[in-house]
Structures are given as C-alpha cells and as structure tokens.
PDB file of N, CA and C in Angstrom:
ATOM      1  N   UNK A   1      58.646 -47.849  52.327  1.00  0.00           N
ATOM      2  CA  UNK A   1      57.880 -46.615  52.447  1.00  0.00           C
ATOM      3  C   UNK A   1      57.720 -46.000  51.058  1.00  0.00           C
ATOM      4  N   UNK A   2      56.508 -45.981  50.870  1.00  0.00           N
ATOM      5  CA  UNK A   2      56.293 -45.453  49.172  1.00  0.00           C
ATOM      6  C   UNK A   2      55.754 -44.158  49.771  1.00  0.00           C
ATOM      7  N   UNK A   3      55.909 -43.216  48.770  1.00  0.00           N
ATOM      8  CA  UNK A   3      54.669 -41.656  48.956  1.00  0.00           C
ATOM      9  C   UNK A   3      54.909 -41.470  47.276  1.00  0.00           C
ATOM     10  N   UNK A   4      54.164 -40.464  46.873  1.00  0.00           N
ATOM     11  CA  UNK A   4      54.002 -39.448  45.804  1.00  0.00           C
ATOM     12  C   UNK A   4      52.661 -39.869  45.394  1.00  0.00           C
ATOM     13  N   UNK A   5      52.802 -39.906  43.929  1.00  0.00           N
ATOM     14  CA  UNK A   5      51.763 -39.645  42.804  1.00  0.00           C
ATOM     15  C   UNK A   5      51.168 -41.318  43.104  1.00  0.00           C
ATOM     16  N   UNK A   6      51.898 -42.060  43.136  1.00  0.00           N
ATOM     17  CA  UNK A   6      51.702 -43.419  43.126  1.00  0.00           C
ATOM     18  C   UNK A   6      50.929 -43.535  44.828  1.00  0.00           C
ATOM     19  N   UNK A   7      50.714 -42.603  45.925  1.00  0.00           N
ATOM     20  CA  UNK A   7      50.009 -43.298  46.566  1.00  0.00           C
ATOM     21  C   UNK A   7      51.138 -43.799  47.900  1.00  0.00           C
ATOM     22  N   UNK A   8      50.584 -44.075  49.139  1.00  0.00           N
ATOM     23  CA  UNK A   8      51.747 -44.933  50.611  1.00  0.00           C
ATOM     24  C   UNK A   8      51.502 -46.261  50.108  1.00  0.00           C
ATOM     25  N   UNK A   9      50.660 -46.838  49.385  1.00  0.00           N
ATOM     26  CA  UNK A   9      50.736 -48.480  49.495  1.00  0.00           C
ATOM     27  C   UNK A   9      51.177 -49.171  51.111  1.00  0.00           C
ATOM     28  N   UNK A  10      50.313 -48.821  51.784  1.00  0.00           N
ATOM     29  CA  UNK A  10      50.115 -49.102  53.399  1.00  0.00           C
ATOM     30  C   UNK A  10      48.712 -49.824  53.774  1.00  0.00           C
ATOM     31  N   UNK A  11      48.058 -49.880  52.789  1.00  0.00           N
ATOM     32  CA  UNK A  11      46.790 -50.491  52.821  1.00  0.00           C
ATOM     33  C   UNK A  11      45.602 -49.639  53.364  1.00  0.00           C
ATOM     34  N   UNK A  12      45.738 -48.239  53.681  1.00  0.00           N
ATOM     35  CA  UNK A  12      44.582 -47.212  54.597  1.00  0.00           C
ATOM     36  C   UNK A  12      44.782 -46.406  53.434  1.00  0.00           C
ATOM     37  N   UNK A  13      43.814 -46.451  52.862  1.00  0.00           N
ATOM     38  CA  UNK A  13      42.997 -45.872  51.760  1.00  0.00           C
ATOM     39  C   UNK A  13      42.762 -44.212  52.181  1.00  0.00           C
ATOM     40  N   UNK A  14      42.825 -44.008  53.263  1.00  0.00           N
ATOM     41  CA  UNK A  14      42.577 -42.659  53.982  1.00  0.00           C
ATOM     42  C   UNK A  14      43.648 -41.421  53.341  1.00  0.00           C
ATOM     43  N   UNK A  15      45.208 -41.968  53.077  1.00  0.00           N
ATOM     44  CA  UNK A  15      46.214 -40.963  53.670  1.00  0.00           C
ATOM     45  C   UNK A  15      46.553 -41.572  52.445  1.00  0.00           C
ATOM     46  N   UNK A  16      46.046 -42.089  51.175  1.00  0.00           N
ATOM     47  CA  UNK A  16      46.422 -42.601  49.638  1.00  0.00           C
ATOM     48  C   UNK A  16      46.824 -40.543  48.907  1.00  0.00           C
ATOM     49  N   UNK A  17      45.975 -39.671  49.069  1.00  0.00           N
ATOM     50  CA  UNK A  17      46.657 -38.428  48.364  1.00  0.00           C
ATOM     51  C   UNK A  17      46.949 -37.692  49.449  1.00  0.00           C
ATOM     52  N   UNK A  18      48.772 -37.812  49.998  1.00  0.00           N
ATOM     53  CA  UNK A  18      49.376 -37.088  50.713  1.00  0.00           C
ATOM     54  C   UNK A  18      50.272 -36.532  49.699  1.00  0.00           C
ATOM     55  N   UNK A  19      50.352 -34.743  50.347  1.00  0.00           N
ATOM     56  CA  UNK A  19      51.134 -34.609  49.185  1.00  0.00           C
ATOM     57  C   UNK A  19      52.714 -34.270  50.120  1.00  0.00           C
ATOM     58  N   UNK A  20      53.394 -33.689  49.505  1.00  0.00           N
ATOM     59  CA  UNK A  20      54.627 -33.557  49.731  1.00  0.00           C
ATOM     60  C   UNK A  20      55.389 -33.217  51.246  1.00  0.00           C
ATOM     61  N   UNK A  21      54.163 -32.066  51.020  1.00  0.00           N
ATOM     62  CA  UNK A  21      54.021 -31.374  52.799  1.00  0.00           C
ATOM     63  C   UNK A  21      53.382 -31.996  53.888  1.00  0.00           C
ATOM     64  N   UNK A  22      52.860 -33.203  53.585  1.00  0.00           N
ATOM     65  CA  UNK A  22      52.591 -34.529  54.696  1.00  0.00           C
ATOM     66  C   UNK A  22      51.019 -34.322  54.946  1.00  0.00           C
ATOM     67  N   UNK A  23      50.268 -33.263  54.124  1.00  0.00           N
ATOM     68  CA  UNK A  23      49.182 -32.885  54.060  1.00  0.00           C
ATOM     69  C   UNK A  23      47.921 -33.795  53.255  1.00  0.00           C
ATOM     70  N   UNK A  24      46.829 -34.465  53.630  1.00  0.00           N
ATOM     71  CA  UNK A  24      45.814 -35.121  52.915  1.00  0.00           C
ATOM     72  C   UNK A  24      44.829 -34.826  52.040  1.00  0.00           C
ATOM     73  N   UNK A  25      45.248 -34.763  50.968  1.00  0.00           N
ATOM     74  CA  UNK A  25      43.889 -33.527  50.058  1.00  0.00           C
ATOM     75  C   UNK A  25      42.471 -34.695  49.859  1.00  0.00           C
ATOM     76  N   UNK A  26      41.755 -33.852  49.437  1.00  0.00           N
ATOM     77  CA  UNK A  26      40.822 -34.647  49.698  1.00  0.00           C
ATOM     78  C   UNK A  26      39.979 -35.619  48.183  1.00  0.00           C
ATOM     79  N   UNK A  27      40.691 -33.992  47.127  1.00  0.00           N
ATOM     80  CA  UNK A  27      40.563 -34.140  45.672  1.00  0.00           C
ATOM     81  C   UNK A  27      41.648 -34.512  44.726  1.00  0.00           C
ATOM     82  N   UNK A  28      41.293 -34.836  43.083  1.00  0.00           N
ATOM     83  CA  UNK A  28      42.095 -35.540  42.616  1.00  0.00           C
ATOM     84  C   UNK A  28      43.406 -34.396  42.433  1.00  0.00           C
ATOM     85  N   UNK A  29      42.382 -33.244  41.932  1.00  0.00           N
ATOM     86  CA  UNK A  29      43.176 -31.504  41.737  1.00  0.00           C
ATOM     87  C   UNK A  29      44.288 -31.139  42.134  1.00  0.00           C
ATOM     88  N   UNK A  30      43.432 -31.427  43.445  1.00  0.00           N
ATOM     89  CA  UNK A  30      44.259 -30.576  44.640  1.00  0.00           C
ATOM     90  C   UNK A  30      45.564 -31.465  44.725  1.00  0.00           C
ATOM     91  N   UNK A  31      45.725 -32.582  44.738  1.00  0.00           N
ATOM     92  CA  UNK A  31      46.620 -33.109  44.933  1.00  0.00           C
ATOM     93  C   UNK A  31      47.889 -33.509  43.737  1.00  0.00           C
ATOM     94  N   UNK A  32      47.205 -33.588  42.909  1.00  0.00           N
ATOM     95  CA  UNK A  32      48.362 -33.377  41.523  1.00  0.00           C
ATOM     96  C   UNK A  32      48.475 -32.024  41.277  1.00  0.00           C
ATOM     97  N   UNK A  33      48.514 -31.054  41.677  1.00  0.00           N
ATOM     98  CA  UNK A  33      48.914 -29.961  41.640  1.00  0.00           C
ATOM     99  C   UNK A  33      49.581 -30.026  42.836  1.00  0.00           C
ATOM    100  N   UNK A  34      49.488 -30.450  44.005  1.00  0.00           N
ATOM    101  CA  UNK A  34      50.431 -30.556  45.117  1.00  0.00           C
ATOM    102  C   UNK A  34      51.814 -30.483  44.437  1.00  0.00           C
ATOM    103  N   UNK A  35      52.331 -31.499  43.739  1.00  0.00           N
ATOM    104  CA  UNK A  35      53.453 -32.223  43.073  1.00  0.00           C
ATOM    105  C   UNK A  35      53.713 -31.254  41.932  1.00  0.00           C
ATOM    106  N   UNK A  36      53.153 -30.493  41.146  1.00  0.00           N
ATOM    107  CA  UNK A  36      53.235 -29.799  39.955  1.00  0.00           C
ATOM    108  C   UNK A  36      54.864 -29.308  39.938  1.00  0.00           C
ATOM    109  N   UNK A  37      55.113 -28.742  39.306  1.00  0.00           N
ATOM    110  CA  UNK A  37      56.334 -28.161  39.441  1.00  0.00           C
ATOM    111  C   UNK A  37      55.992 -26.671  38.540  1.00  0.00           C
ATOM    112  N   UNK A  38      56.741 -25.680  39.465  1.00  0.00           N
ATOM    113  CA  UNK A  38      56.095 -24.403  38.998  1.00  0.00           C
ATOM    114  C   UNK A  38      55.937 -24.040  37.979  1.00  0.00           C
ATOM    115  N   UNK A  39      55.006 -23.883  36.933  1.00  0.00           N
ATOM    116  CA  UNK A  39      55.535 -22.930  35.654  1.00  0.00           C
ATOM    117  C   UNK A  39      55.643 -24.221  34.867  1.00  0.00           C
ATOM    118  N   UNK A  40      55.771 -25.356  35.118  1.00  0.00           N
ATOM    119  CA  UNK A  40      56.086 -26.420  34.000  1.00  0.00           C
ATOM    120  C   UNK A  40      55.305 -26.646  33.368  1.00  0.00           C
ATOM    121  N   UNK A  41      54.028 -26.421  33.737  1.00  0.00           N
ATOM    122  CA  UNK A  41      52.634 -27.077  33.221  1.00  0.00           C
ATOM    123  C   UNK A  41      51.420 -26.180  34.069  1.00  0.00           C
ATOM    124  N   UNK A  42      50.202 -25.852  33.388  1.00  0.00           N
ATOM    125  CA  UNK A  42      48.868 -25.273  34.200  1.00  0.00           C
ATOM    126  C   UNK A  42      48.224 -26.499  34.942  1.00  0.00           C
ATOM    127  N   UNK A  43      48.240 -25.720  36.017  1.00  0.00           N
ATOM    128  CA  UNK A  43      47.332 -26.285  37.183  1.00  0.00           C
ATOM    129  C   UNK A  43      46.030 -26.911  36.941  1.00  0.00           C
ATOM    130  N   UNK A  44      45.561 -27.544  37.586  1.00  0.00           N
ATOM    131  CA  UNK A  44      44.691 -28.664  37.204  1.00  0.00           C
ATOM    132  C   UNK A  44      43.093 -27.832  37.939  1.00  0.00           C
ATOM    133  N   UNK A  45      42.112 -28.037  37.344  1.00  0.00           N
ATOM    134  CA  UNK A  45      40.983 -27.293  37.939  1.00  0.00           C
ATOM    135  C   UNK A  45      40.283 -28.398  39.046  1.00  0.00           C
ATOM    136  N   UNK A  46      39.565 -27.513  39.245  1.00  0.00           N
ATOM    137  CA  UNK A  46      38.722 -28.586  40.254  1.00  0.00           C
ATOM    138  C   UNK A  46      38.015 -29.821  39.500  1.00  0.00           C
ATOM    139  N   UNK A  47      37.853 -30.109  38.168  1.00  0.00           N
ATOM    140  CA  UNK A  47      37.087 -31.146  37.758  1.00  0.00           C
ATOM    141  C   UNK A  47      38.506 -31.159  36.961  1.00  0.00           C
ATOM    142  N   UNK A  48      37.942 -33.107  37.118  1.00  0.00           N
ATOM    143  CA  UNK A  48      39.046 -33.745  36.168  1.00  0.00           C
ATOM    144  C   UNK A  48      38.987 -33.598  34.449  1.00  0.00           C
ATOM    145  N   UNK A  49      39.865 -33.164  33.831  1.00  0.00           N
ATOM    146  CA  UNK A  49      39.807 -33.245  32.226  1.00  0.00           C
ATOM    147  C   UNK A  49      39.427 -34.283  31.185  1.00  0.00           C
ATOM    148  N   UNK A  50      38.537 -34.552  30.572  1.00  0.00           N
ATOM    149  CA  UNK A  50      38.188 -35.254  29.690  1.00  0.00           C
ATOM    150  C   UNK A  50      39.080 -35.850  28.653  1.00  0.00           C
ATOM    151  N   UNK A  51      40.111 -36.975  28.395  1.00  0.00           N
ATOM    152  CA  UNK A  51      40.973 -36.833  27.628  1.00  0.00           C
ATOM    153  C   UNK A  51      40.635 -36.699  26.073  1.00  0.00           C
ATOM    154  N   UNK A  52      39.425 -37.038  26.028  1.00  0.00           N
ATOM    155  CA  UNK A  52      38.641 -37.481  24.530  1.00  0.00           C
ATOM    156  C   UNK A  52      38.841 -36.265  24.150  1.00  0.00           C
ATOM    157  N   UNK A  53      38.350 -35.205  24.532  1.00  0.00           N
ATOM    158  CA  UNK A  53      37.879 -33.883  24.499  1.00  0.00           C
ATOM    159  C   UNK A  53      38.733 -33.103  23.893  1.00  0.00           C
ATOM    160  N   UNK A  54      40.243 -33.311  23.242  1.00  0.00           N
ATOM    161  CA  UNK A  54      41.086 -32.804  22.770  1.00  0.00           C
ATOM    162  C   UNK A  54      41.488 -33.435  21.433  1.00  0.00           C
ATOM    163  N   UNK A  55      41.087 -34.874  21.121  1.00  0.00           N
ATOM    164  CA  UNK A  55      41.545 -35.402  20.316  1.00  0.00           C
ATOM    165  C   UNK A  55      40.051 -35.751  19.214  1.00  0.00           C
ATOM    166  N   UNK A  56      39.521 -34.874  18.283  1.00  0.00           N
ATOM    167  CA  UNK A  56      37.952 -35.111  17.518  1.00  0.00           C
ATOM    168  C   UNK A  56      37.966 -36.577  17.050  1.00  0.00           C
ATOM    169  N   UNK A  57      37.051 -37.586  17.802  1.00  0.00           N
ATOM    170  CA  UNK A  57      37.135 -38.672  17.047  1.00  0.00           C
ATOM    171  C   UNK A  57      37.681 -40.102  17.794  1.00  0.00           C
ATOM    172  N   UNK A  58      38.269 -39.825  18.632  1.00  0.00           N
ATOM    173  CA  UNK A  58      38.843 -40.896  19.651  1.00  0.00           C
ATOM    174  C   UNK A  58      37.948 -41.584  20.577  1.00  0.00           C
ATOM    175  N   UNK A  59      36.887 -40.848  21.082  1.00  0.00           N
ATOM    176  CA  UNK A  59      36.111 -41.237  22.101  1.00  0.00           C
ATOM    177  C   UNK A  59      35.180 -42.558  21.449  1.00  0.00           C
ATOM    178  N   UNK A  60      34.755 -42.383  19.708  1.00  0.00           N
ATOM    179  CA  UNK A  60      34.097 -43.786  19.518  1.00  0.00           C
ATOM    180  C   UNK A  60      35.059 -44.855  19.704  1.00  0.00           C
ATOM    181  N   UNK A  61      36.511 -44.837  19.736  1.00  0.00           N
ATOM    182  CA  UNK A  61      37.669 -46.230  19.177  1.00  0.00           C
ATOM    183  C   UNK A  61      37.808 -46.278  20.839  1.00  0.00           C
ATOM    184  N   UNK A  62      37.810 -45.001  21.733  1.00  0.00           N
ATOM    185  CA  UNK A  62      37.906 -46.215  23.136  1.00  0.00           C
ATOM    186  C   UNK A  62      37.288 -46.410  23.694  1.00  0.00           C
ATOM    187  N   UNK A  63      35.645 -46.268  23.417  1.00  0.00           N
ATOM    188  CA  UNK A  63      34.530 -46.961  23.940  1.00  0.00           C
ATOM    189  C   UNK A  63      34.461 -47.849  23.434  1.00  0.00           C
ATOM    190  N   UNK A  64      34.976 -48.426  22.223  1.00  0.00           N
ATOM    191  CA  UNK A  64      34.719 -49.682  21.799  1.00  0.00           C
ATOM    192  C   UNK A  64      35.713 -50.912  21.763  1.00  0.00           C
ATOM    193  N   UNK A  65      36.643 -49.650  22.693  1.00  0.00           N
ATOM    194  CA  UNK A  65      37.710 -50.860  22.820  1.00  0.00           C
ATOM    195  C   UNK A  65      37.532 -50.743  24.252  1.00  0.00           C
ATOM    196  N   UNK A  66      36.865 -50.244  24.871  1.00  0.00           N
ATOM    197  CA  UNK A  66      36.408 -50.072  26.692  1.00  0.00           C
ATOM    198  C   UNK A  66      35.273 -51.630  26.628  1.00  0.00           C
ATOM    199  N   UNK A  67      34.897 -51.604  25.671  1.00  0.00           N
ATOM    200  CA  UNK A  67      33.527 -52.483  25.599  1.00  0.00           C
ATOM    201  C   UNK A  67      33.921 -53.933  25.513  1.00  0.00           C
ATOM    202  N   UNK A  68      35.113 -54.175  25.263  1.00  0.00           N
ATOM    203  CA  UNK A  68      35.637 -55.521  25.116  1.00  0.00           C
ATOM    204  C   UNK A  68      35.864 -55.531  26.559  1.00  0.00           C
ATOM    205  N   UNK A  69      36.570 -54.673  27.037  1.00  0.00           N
ATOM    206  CA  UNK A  69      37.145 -55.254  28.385  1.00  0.00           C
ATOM    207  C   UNK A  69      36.156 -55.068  28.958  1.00  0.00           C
ATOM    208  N   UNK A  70      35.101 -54.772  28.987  1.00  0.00           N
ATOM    209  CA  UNK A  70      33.735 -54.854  30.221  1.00  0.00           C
ATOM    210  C   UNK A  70      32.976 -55.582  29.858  1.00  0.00           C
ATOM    211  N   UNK A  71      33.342 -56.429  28.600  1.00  0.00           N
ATOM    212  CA  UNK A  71      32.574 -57.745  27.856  1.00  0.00           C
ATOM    213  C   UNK A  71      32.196 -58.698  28.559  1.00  0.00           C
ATOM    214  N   UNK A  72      32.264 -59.863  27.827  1.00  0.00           N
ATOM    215  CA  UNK A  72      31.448 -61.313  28.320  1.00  0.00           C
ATOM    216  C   UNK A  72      33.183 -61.824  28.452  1.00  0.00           C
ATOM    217  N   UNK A  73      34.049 -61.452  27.773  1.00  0.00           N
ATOM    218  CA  UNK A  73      34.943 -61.956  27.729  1.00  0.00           C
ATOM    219  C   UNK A  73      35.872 -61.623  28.697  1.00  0.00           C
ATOM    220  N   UNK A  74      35.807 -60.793  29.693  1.00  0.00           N
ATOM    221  CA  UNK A  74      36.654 -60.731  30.728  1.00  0.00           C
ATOM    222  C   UNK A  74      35.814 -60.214  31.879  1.00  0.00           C
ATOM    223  N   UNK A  75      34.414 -61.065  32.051  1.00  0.00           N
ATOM    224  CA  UNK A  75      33.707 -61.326  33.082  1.00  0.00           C
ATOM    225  C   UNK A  75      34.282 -62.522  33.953  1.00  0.00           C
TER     226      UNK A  75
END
C-alpha cells in the first residue's frame, strides 16, 4: 500500500492525488499543499511555477539539453 506525494501505485489513475484526509483533489496545487506542512514553506497557487523563471539564463541550457532527449537519438 503506497499513498503520499508519490501517488497509490494501484494502477487507477483516478485516486493517483489523494491527500492525507483520504480526499481526491483534482489539481496539482491543491494537492501538494494537501501535504505542506504549516508555516514551512508558501502554499502553492493554482498554476504550477515555472522553474526557469527564478534562475536568468537556465531556460536556454535545458531546452537544449530537453532537445537531446526528444532527439533522433532516443526515438
């Protein structure tokens, strides 16, 4: 029996973000904030965060390292 962040691994894709309280969210948000722990960290908004978006300059080195793996070479 698996649960948390990782998902039931039961094969029903349905009941994959249950959170703690046995409840099914429907979003990515809602549900890693399920798990949050109070005060440790800000809550997650309704849209997911951009990771590029914090670091000036990163987004060309992992599109171009995104581009290998969606290459000819691991078709």
């Amino acid at each position: 029996q698996v649960q948390g962040l990782c998902g039931t691994f039961n094969g029903d894709q349905r009941d994959e973000f249950m959170t703690p309280q046995g409840d099914v969210e429907l979003g990515v948000a809602a549900f890693a904030n399920a798990f949050r722990a109070a005060g440790a960290c800000p809550a997650l908004g309704p849209g997911i965060p951009d990771p590029c978006d914090g670091f000036p300059g990163v987004r060309e080195r992992a599109e171009a390292a995104c581009a290998v793996l969606v290459g000819p070479a691991f078709q």
